[in-house]
C-alpha atoms as a PDB file:
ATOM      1  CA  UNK A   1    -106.104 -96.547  47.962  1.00  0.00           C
ATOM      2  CA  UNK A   2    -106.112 -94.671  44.698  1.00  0.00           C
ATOM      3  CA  UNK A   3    -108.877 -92.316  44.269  1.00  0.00           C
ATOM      4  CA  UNK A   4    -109.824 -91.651  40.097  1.00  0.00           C
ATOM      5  CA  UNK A   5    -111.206 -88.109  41.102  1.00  0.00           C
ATOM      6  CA  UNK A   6    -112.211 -87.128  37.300  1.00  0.00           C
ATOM      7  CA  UNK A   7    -114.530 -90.016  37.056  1.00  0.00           C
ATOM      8  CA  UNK A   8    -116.291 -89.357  40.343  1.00  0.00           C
ATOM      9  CA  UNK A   9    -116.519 -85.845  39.538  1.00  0.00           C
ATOM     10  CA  UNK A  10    -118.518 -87.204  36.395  1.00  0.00           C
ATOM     11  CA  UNK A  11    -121.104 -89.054  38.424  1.00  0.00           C
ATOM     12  CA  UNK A  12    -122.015 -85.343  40.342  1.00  0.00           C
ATOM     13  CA  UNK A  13    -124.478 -83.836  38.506  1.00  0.00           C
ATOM     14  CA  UNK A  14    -126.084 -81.504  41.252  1.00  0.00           C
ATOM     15  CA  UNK A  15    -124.326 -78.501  42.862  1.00  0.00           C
ATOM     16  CA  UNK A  16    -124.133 -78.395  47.094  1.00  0.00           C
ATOM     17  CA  UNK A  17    -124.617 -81.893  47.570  1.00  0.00           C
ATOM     18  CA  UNK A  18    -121.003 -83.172  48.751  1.00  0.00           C
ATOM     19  CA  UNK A  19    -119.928 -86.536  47.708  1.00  0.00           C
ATOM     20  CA  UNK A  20    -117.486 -88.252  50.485  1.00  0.00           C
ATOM     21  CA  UNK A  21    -114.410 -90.009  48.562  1.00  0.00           C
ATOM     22  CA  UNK A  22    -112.502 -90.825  51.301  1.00  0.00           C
ATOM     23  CA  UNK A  23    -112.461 -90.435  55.114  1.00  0.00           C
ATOM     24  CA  UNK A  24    -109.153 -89.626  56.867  1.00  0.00           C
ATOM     25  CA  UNK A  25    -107.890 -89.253  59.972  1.00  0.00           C
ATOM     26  CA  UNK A  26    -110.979 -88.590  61.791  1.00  0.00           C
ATOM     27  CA  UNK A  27    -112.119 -85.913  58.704  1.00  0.00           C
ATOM     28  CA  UNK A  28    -114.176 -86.031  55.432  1.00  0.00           C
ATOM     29  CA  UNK A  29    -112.781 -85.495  52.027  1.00  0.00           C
ATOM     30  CA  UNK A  30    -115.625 -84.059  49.819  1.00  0.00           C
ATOM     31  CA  UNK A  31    -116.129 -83.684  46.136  1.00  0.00           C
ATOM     32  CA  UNK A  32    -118.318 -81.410  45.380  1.00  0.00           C
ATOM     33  CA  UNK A  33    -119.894 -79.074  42.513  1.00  0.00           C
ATOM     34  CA  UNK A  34    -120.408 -75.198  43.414  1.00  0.00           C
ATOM     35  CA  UNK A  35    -122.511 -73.113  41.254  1.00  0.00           C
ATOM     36  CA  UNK A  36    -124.456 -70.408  42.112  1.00  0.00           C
ATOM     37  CA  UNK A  37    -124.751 -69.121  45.728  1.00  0.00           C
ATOM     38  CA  UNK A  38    -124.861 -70.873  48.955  1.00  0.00           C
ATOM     39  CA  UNK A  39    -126.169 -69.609  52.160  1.00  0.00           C
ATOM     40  CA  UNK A  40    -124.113 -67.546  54.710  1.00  0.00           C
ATOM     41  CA  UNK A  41    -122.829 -69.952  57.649  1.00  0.00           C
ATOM     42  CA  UNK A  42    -120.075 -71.267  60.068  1.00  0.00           C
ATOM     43  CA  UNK A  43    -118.625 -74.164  61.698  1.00  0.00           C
ATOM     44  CA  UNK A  44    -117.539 -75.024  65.372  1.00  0.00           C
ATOM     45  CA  UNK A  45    -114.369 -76.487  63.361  1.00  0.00           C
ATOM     46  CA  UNK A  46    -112.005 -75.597  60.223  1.00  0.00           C
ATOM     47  CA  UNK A  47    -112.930 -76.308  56.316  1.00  0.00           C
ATOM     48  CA  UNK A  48    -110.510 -76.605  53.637  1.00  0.00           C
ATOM     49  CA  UNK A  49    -111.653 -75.706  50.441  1.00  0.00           C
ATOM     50  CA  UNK A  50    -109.359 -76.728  47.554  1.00  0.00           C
ATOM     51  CA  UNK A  51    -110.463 -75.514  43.626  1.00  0.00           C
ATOM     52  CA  UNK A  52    -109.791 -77.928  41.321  1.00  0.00           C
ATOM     53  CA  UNK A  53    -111.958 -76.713  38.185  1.00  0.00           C
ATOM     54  CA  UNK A  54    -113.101 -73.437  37.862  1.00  0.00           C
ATOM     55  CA  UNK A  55    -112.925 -70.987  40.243  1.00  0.00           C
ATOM     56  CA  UNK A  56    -115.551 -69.577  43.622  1.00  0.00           C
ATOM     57  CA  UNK A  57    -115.731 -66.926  45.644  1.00  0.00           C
ATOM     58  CA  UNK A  58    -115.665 -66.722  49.263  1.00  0.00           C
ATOM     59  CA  UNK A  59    -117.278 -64.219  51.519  1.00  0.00           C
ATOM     60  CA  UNK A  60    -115.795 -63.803  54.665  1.00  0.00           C
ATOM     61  CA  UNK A  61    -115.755 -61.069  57.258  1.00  0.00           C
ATOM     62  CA  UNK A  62    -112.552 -59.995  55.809  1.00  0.00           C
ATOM     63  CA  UNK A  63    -113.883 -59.431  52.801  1.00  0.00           C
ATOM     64  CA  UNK A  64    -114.627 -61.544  49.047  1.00  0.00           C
ATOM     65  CA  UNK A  65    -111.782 -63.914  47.667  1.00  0.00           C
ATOM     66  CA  UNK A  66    -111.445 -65.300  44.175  1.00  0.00           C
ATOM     67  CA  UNK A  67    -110.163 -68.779  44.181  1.00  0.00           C
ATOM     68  CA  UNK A  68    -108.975 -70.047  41.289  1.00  0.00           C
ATOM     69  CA  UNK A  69    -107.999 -73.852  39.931  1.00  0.00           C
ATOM     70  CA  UNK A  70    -104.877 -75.354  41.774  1.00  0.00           C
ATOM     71  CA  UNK A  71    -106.311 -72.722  44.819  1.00  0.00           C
ATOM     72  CA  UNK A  72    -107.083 -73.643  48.434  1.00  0.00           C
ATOM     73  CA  UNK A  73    -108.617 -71.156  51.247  1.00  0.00           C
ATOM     74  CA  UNK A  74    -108.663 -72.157  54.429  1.00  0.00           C
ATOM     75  CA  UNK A  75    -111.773 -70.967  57.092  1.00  0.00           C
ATOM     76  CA  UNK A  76    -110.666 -71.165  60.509  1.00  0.00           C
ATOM     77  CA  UNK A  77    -113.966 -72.520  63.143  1.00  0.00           C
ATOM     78  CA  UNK A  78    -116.062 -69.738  64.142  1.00  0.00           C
ATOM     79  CA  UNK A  79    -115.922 -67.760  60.636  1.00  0.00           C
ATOM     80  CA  UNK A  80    -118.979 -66.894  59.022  1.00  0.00           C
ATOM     81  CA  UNK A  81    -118.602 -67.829  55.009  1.00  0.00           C
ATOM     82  CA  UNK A  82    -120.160 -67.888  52.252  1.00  0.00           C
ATOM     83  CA  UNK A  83    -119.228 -69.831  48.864  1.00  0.00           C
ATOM     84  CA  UNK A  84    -120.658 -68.863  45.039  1.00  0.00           C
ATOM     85  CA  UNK A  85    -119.264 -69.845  41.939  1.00  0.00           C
ATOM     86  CA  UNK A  86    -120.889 -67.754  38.977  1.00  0.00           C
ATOM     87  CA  UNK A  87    -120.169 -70.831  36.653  1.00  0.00           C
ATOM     88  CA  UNK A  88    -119.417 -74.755  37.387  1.00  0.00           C
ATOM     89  CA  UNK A  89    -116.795 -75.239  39.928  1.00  0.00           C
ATOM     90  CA  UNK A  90    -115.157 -78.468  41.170  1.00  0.00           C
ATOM     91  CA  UNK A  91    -113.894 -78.563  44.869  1.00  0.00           C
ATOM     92  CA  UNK A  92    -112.257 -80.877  47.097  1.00  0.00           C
ATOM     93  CA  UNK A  93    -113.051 -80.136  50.905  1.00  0.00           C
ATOM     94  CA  UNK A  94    -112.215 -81.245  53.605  1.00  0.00           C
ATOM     95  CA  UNK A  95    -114.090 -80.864  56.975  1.00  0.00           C
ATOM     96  CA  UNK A  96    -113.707 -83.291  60.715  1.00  0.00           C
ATOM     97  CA  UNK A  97    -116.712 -85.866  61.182  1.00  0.00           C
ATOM     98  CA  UNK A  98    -119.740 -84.763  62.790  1.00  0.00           C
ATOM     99  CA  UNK A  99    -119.007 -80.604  61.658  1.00  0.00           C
ATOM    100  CA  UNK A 100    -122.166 -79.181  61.704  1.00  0.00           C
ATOM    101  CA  UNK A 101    -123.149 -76.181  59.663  1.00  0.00           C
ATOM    102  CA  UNK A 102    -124.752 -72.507  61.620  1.00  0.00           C
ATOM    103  CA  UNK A 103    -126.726 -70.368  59.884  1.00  0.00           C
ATOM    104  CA  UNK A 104    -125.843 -66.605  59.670  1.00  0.00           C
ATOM    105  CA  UNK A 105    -128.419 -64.239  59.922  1.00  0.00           C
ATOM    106  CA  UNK A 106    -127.598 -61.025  58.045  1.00  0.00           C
ATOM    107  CA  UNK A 107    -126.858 -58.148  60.042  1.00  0.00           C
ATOM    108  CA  UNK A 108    -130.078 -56.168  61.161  1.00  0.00           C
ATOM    109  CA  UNK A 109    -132.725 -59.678  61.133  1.00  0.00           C
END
């Protein structure tokens, strides 16, 4: 199955709200549009985050990482994260079925 990525892309016009293309293996391949910040969280399972327009940052535990186009970071299950892009960013994730997002509370609430 040949997926035209570029034109889907073109169909997103609001940021957070992934858009499946294909389903593999018992996990979701997501296009989706970053910009601006997104809410601390975690996952009982791994997320693959691949850039490819643009660049995000990720907050982790470990500290913040610039991703940049042709870029993937990789949270392992069980990390707290957080994603912001400052300007338009196009990602492909990938995440199993059912993966269910946590809030983080910020230290000290």
């Amino acid at each position: 199955m040949k997926l035209r990525l570029k034109q889907i892309a073109k169909k997103i016009k609001e940021p957070w709200l992934p858009q499946e293309v294909a389903a593999v293996d018992g996990h979701h391949a997501y296009l989706c549009l970053f910009k601006g910040d997104f809410v601390m969280h975690k996952h009982p399972g791994d997320e693959l985050f691949l850039c490819l327009d643009g660049e995000f940052e990720i907050e982790t535990p470990d500290g913040t990482f610039v991703v940049k186009e042709g870029e993937s970071f990789l949270v392992k299950k069980g990390i707290p994260h957080k994603t912001r892009a400052r300007k338009k960013a196009l990602l492909l994730m990938f995440e199993r079925f059912g993966l269910q997002r946590q809030p983080v509370q910020p230290s000290g609430k």
